[in-house]
Protein backbone atom coordinates (compact mmCIF):
# COMPACT_ATOMS: atom_id res chain seq x y z
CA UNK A 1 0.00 0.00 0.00
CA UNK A 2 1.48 3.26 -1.19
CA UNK A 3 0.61 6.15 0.85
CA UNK A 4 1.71 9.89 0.20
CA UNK A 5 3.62 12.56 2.22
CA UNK A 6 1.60 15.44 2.82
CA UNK A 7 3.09 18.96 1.90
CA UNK A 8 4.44 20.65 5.11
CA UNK A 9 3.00 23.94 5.03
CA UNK A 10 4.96 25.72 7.01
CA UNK A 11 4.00 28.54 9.54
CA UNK A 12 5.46 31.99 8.84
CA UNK A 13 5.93 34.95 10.76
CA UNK A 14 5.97 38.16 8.28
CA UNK A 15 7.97 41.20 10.34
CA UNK A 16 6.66 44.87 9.44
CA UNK A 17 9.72 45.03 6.47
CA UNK A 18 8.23 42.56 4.14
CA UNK A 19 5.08 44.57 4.08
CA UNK A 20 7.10 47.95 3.70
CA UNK A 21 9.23 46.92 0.92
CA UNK A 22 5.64 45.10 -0.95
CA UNK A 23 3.73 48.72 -1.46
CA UNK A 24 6.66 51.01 -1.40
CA UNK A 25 7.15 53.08 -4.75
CA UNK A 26 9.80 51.52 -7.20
CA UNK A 27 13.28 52.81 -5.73
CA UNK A 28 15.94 54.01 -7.99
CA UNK A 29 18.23 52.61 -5.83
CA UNK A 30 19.58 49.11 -6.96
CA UNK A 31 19.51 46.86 -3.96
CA UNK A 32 16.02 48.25 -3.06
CA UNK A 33 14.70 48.00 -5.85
CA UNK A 34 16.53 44.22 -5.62
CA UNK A 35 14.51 43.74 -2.29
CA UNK A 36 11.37 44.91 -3.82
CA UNK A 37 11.27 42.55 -6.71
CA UNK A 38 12.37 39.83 -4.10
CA UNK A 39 9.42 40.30 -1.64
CA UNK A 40 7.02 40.54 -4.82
CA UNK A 41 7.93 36.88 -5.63
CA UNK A 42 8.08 36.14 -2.20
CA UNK A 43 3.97 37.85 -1.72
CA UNK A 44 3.06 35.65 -4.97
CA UNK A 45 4.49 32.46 -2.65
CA UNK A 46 2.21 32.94 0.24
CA UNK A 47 -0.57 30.77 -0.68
CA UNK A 48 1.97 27.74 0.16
CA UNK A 49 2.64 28.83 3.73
CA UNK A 50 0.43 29.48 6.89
CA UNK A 51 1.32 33.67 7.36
CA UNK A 52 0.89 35.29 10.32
CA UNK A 53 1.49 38.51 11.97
CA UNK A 54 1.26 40.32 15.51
CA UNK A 55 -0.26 43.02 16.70
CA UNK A 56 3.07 44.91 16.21
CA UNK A 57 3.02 44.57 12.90
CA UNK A 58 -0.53 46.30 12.70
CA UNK A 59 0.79 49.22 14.89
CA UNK A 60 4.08 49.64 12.92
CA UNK A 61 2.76 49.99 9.51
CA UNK A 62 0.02 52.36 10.40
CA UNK A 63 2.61 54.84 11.15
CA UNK A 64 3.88 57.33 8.40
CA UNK A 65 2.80 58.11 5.25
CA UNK A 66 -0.96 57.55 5.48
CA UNK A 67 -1.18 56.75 1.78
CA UNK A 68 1.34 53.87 2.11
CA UNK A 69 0.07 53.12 5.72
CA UNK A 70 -3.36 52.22 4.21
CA UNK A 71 -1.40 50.37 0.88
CA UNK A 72 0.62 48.28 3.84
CA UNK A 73 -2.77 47.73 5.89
CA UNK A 74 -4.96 46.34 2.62
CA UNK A 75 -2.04 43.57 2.06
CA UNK A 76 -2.40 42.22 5.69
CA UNK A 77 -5.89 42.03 5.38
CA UNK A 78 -7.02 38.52 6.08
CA UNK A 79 -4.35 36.88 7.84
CA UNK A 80 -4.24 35.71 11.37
CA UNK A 81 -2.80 38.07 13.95
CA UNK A 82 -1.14 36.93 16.83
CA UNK A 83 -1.37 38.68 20.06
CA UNK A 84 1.52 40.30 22.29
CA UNK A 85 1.01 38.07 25.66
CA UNK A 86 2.91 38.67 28.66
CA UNK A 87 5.30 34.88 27.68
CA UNK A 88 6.24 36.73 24.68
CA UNK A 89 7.26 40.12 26.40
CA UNK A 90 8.86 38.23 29.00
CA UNK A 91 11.22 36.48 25.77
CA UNK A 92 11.87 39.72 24.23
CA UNK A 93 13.33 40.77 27.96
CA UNK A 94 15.72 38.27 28.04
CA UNK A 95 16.62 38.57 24.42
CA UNK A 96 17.43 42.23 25.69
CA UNK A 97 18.76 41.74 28.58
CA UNK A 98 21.16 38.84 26.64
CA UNK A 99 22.18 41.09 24.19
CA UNK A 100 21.02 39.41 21.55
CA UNK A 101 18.85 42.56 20.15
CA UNK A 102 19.63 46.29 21.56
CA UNK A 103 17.43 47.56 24.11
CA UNK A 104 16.66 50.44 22.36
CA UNK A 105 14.99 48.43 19.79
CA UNK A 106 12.39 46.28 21.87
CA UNK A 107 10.11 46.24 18.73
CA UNK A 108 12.58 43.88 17.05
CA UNK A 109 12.56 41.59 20.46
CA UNK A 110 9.11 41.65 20.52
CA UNK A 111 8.96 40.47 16.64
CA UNK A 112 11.38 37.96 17.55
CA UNK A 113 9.49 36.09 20.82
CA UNK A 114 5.72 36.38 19.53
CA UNK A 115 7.24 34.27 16.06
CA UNK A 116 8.97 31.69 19.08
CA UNK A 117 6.37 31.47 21.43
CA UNK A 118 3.68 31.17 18.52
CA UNK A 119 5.68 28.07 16.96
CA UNK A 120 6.42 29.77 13.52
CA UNK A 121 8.70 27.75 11.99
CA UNK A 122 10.10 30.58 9.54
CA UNK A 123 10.31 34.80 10.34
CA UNK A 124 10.69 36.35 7.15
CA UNK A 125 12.04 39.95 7.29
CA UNK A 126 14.77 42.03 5.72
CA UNK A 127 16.02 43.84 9.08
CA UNK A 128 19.33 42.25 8.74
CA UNK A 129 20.97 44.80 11.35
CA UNK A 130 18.86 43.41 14.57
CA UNK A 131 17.21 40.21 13.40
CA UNK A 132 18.73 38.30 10.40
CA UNK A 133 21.67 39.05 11.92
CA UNK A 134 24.62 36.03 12.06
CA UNK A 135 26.28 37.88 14.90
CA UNK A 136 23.55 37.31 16.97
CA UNK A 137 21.33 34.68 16.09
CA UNK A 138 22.87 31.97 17.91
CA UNK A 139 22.26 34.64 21.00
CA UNK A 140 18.93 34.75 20.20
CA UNK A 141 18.31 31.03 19.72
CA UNK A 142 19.97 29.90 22.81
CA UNK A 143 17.73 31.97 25.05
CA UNK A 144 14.40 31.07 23.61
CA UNK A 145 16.03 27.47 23.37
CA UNK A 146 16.52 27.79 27.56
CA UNK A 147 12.83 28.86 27.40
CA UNK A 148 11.73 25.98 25.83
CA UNK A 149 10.64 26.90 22.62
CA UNK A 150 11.90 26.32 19.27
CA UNK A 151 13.76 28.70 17.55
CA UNK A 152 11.96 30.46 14.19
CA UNK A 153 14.32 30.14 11.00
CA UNK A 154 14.98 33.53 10.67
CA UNK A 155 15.38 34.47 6.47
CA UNK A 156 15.08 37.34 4.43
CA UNK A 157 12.35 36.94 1.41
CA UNK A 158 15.52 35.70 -1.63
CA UNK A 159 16.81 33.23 1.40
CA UNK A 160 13.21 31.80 1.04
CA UNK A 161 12.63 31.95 -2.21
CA UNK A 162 16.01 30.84 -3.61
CA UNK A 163 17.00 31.89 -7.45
CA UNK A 164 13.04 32.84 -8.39
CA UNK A 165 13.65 35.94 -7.96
């Protein structure tokens, strides 16, 4: 009897970046417009994944421009939205107080423990400086490791995606 492997659809945690870089207008500049075209394929994808976002999210790309605020807002509509709970502000502490992210960027924490205490298996974002950071990854991983949760594979949209782009 032959029976077949399901598909893993795997859960994803999109950071406020993705989302930025989707409506923005077309940049001049050659690696944006690199990141842009990259997070376009990436959008197309999403029907293959389970995508979720926090509250944070939300909050973050209502700010500015309230042209591209409402462009950012229309492409979340209709996914789920996870909450902030206390487990996940408690995480993004410790990630602080570890060093793993800078304390004066708590937002990036935050984005970090609500994709780990949610079980995402993937964070997709293209904040390289604080998140999809080498340096500090292992950091991160080892304290929400101690916390007992697993560790999101953190990737920017072309990590994902590989040569579609």
């Amino acid at each position: 009897m032959h029976s077949e492997l399901e598909k893993t659809r795997y859960r994803i945690y999109i950071e406020t970046s993705i989302v930025s870089y989707l409506v923005a207008r077309q940049s001049r500049d050659v690696i944006i417009a690199g990141h842009q075209l990259a997070t376009q394929v990436f959008w197309d994808m999403l029907t293959e994944f389970e995508v979720y976002l926090s509250d944070m999210v939300l909050q973050e790309v209502s700010k500015g421009d309230p042209e591209q605020a409402q462009l950012r807002l229309q492409a979340l509509t209709g996914f789920p939205v996870l909450e902030i709970d206390d487990e996940a502000r408690n995480i993004a502490d410790q990630l602080i107080a570890g060093k793993a992210v800078p304390k004066n960027c708590p937002e990036d924490a935050l984005h970090i423990a609500v994709a780990a205490v949610n079980g995402m298996d993937i964070m997709v974002t293209w904040n390289f400086k604080h998140i999809n950071n080498p340096l500090t990854k292992a950091k991160m991983r080892q304290i929400i490791e101690n916390q007992g949760y697993a560790f999101p594979e953190i990737c920017s949209p072309d990590e994902l995606t590989g040569d579609q782009t």
